[in-house]
C-alpha atoms as a PDB file:
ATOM      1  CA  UNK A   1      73.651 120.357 103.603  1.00  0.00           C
ATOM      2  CA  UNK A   2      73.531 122.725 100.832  1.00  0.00           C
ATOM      3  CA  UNK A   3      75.653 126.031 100.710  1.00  0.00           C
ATOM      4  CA  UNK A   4      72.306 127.932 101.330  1.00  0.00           C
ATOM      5  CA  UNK A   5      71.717 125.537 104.706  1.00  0.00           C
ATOM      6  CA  UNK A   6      75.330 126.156 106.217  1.00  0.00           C
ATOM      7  CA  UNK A   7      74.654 130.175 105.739  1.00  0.00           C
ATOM      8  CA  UNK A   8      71.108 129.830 107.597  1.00  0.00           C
ATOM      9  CA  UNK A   9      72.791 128.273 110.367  1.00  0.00           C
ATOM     10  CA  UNK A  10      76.435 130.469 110.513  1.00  0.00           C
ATOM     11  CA  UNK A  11      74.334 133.144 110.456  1.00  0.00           C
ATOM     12  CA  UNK A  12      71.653 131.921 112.886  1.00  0.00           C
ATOM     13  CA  UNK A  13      74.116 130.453 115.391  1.00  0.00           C
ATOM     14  CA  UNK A  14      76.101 134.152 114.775  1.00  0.00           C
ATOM     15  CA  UNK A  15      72.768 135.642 116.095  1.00  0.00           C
ATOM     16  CA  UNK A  16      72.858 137.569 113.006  1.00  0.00           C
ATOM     17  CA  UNK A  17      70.185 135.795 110.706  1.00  0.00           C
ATOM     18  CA  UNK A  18      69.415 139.044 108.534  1.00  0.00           C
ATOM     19  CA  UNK A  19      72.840 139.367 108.178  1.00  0.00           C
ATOM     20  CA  UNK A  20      73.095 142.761 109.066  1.00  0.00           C
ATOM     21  CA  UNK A  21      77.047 142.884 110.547  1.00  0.00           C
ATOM     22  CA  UNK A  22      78.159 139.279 109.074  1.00  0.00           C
ATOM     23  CA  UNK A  23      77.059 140.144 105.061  1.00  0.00           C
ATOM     24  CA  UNK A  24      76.270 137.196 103.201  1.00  0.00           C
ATOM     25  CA  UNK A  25      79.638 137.592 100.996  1.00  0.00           C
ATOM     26  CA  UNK A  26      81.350 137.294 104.543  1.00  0.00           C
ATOM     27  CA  UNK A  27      79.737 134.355 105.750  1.00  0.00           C
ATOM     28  CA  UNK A  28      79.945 132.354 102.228  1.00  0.00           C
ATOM     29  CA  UNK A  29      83.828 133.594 102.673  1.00  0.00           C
ATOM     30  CA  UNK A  30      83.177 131.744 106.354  1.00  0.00           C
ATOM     31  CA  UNK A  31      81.704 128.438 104.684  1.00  0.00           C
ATOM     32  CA  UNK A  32      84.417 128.119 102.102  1.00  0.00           C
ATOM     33  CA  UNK A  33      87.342 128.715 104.471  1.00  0.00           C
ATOM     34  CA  UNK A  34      85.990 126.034 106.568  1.00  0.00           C
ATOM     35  CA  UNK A  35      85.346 123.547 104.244  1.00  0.00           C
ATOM     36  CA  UNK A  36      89.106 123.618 102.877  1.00  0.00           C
ATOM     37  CA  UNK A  37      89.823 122.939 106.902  1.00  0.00           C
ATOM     38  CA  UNK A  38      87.334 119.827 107.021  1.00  0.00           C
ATOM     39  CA  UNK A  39      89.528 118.703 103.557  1.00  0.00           C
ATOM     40  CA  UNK A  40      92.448 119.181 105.390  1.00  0.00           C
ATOM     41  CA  UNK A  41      91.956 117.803 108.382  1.00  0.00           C
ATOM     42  CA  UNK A  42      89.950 114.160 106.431  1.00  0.00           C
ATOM     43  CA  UNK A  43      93.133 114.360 104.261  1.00  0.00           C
ATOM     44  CA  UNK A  44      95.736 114.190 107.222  1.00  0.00           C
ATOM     45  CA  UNK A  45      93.464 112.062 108.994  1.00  0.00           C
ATOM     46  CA  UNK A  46      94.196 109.962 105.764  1.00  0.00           C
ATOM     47  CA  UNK A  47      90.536 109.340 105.065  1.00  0.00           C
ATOM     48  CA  UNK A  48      91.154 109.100 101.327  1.00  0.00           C
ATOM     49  CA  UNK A  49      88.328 110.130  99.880  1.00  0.00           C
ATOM     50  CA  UNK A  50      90.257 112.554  97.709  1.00  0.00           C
ATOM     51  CA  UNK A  51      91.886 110.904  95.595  1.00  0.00           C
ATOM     52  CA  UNK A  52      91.674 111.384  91.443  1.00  0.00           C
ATOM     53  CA  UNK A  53      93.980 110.733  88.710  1.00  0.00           C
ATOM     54  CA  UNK A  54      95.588 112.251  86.097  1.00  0.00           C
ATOM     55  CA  UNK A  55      96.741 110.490  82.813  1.00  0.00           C
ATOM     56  CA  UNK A  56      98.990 111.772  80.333  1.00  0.00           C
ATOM     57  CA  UNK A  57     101.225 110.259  77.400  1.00  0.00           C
ATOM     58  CA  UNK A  58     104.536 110.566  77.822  1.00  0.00           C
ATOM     59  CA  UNK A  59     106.866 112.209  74.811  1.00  0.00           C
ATOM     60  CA  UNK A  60     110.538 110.550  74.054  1.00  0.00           C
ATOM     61  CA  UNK A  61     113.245 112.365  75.123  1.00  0.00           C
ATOM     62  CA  UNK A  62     110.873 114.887  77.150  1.00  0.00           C
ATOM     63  CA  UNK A  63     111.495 114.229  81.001  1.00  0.00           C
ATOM     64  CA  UNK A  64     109.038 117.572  82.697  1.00  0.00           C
ATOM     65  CA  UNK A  65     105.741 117.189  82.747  1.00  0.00           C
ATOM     66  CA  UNK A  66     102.784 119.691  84.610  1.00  0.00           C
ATOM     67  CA  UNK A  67     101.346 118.161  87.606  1.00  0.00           C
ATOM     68  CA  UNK A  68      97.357 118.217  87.686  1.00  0.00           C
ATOM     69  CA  UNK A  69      95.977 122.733  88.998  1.00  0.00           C
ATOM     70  CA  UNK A  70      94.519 121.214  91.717  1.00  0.00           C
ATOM     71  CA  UNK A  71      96.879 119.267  92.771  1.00  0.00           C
ATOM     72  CA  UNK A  72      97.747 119.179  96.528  1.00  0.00           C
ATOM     73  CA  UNK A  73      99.608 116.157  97.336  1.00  0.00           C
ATOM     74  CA  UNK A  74     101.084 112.948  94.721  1.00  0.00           C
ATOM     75  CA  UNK A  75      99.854 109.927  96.446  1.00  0.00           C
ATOM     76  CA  UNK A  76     101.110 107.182  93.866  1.00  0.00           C
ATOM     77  CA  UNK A  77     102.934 107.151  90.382  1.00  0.00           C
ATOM     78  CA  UNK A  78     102.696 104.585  87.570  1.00  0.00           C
ATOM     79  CA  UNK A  79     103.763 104.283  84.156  1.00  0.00           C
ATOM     80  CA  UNK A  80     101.184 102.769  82.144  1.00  0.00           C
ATOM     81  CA  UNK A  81     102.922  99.859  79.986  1.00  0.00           C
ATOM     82  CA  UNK A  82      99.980  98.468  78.413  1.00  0.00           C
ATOM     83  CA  UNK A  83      96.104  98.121  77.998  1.00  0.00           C
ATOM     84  CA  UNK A  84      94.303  95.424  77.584  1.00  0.00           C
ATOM     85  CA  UNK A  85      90.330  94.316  78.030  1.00  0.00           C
ATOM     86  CA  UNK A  86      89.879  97.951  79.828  1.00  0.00           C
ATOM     87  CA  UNK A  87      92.740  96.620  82.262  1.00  0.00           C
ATOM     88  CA  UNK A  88      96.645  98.850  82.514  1.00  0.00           C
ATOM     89  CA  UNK A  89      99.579  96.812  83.110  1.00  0.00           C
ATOM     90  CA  UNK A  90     101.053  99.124  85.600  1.00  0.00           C
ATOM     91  CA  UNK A  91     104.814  99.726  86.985  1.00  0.00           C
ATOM     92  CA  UNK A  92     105.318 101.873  90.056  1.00  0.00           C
ATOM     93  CA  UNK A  93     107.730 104.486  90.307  1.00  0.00           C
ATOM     94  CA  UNK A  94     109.747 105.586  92.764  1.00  0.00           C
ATOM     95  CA  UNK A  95     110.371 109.103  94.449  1.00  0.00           C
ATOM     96  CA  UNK A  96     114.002 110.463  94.719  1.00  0.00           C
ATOM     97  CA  UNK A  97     115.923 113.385  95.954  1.00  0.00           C
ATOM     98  CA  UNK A  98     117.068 116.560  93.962  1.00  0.00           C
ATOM     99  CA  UNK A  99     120.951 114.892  94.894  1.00  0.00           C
ATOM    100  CA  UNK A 100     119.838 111.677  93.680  1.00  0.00           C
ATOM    101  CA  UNK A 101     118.810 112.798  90.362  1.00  0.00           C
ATOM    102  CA  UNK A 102     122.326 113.228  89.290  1.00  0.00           C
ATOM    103  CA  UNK A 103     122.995 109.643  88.908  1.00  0.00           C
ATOM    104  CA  UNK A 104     120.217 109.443  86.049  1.00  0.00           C
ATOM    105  CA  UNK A 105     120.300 112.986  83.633  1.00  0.00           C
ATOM    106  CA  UNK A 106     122.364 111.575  80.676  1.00  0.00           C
ATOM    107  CA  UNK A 107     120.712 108.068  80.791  1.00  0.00           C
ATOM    108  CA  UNK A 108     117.430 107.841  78.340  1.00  0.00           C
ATOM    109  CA  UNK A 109     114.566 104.121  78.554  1.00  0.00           C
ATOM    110  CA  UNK A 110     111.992 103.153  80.496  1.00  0.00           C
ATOM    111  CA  UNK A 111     111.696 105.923  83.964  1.00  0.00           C
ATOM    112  CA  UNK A 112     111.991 103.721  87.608  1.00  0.00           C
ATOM    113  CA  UNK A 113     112.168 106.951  89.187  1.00  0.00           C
ATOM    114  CA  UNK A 114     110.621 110.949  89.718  1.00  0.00           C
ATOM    115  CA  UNK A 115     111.310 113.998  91.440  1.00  0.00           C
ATOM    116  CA  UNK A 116     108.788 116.657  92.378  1.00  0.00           C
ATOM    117  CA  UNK A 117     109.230 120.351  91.637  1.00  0.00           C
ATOM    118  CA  UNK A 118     106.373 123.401  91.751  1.00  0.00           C
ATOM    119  CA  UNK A 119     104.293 122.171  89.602  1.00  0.00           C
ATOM    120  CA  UNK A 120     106.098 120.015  87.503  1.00  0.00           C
ATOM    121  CA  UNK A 121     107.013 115.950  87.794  1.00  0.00           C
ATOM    122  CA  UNK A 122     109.936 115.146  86.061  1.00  0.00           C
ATOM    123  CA  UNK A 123     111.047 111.043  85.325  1.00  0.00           C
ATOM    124  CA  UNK A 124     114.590 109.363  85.293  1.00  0.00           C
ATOM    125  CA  UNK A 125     115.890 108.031  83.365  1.00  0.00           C
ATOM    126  CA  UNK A 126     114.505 110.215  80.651  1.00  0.00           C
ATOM    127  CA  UNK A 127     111.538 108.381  78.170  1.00  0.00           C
ATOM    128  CA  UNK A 128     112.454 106.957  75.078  1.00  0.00           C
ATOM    129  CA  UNK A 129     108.256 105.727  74.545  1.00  0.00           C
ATOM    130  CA  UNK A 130     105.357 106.413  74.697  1.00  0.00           C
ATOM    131  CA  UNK A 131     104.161 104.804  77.433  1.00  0.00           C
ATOM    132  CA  UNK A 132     101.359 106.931  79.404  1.00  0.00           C
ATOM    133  CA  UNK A 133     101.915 108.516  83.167  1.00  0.00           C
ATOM    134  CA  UNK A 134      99.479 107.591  85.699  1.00  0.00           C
ATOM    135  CA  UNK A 135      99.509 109.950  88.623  1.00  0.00           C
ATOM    136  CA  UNK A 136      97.645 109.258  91.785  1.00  0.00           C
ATOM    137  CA  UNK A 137      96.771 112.504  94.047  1.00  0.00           C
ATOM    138  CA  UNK A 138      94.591 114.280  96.484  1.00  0.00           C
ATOM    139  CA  UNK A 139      93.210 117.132  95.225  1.00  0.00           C
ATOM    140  CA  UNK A 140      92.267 120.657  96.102  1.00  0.00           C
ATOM    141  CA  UNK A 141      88.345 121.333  96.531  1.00  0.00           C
ATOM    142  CA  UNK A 142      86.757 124.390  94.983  1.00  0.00           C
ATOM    143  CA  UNK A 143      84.582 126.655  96.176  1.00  0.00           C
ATOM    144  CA  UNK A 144      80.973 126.882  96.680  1.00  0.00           C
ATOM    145  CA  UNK A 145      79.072 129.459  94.707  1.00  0.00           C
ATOM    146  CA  UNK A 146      75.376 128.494  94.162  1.00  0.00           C
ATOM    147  CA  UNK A 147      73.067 128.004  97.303  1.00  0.00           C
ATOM    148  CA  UNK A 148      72.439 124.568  95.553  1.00  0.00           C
ATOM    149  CA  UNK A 149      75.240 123.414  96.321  1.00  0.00           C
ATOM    150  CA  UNK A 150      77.346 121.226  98.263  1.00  0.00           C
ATOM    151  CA  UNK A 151      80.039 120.624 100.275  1.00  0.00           C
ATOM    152  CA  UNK A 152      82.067 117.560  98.910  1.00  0.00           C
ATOM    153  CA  UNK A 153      82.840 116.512 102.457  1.00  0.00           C
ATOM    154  CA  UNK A 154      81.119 113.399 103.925  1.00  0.00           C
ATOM    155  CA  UNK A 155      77.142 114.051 104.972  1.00  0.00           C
ATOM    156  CA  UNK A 156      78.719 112.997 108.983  1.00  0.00           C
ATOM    157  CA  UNK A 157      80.938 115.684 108.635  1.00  0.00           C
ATOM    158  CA  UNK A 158      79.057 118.449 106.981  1.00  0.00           C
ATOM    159  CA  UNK A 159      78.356 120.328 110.284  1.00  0.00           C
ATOM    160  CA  UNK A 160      81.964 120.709 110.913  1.00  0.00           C
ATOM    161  CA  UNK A 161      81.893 123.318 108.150  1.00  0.00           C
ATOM    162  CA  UNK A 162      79.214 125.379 109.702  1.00  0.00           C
ATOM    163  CA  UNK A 163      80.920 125.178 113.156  1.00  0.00           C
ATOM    164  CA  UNK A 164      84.585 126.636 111.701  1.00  0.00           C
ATOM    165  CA  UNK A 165      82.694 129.102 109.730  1.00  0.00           C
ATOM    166  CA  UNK A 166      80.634 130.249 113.027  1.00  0.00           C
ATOM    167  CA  UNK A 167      84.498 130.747 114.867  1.00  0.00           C
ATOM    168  CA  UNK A 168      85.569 132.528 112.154  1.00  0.00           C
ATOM    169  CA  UNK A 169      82.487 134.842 112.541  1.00  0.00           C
ATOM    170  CA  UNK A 170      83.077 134.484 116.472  1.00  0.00           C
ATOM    171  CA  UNK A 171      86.634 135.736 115.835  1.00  0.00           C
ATOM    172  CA  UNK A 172      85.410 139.082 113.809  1.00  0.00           C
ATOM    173  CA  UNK A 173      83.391 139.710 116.707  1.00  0.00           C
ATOM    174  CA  UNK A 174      85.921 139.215 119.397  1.00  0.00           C
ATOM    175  CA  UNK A 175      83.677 136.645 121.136  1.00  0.00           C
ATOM    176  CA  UNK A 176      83.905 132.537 122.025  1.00  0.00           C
ATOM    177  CA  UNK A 177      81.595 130.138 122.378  1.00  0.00           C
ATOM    178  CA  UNK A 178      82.492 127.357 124.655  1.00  0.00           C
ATOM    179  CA  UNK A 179      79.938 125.253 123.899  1.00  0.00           C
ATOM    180  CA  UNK A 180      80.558 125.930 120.266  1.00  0.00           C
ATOM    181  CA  UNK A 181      84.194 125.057 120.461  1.00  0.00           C
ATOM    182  CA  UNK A 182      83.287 121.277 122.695  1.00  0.00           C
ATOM    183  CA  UNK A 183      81.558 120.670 119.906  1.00  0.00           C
ATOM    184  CA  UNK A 184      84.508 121.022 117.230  1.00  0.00           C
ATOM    185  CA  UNK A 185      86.828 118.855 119.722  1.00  0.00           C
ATOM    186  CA  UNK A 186      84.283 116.120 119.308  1.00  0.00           C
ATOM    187  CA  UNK A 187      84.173 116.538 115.829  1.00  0.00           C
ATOM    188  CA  UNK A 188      87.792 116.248 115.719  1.00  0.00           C
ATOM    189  CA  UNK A 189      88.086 113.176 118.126  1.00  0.00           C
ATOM    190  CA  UNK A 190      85.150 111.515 115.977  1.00  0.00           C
ATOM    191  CA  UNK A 191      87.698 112.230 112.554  1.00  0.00           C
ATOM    192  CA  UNK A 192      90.029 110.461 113.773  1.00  0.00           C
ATOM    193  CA  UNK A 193      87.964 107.000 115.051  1.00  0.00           C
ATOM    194  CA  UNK A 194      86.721 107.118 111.733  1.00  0.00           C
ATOM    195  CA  UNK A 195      89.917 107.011 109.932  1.00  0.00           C
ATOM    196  CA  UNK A 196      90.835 104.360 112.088  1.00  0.00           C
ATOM    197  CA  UNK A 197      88.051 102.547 111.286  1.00  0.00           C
ATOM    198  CA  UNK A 198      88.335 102.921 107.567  1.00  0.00           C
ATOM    199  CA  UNK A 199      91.905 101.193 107.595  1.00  0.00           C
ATOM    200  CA  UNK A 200      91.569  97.575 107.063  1.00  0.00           C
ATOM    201  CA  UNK A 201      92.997  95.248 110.035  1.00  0.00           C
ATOM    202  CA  UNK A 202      95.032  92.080 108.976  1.00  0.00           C
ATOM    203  CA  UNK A 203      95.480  89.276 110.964  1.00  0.00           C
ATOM    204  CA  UNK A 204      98.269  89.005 113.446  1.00  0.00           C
ATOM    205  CA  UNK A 205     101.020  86.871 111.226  1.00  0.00           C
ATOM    206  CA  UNK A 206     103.028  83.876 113.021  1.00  0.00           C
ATOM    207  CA  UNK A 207     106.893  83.733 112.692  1.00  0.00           C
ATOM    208  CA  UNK A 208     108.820  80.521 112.765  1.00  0.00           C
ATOM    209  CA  UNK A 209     111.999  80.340 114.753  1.00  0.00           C
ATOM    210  CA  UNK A 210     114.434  77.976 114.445  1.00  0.00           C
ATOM    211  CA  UNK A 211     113.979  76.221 117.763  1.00  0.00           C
ATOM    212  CA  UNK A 212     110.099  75.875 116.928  1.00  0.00           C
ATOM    213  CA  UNK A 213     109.262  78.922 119.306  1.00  0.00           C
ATOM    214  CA  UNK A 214     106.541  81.361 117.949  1.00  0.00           C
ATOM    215  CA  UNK A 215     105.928  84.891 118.186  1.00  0.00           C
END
């Protein structure tokens, strides 16, 4: 659905299609308050289909660097050690506490280790390369402007956004809409089959005892 679609039907299923009470600025502020839900809700249904990453070279003896603007959550964090054939040698690193950092701030080499602040990252112990940081995130969508465009929220899920934005105009008019709100719990229950569906199932593994028995 395009941003123009979702309007046509807020507004429709708002019984205000000539948007006389619900402008159209209020209804695209509807849409885009409602698609940020949908995000949130296929993020903490850990959907991952968020994710992006953000490279950047790291500078000796500089240990803060700025996290990506749209930024909401760091999923994964690598030093990059080497290239080679289009391929990074990678090393994971490893989150600690704000007490924890304490046992690393006058050591310098190679970082095992970050800390999250605002919007900063900063590595322990601090770099003496130049090796490149690798962060893994889920990131914040923007808003829709054009009536081209659309939602970056799965096609199965797209309706969601119109149904949250219709609430939201429900709200404003101090009404509900039962069958409006059955259909948002069977969006929800839908989410989270899907997620479950998306994880990949390994085989059940077989432990040896030492008498022979198995579990």
């Amino acid at each position: 659905m395009t941003f123009l679609d979702l309007r046509v039907r807020v507004s429709t299923w708002l019984k205000d299609k000539n948007n006389g009470f619900h402008t159209v600025t209020d209804v695209n502020s509807y849409i885009n308050d409602a698609m940020r839900e949908v995000h949130k809700l296929l993020v903490d249904a850990a959907q991952n289909f968020y994710f992006k990453c953000g490279k950047t070279s790291l500078v000796p003896l500089a240990c803060d660097y700025f996290l990506p603007s749209d930024l909401i959550k760091v999923d994964r964090v690598e030093l990059i050690l080497s290239t080679s054939g289009g391929l990074d040698v990678t090393k994971p690193l490893s989150p600690i506490s704000l007490n924890e950092q304490d046992n690393y701030n006058q050591l310098t080499g190679i970082p095992d280790y970050y800390c999250l602040f605002a919007n900063t990252i900063r590595l322990f112990p601090t770099p003496s390369g130049t090796e490149k940081l690798k962060i893994t995130y889920t990131h914040r969508l923007a808003d829709m402007v054009n009536d081209g465009d659309i939602p970056n929220i799965p096609e199965e899920f797209q309706e969601m956004i119109a149904l949250l934005a219709s609430l939201s105009g429900l709200i404003t008019d101090g009404e509900s809409n039962p069958r409006l709100e059955s259909k948002i719990d069977l969006y929800m229950k839908t989410m989270k089959q899907s997620a479950a569906s998306r994880v990949r199932q390994s085989g059940r593994r077989v432990i040896m005892a030492g008498g022979g028995n198995e579990e």
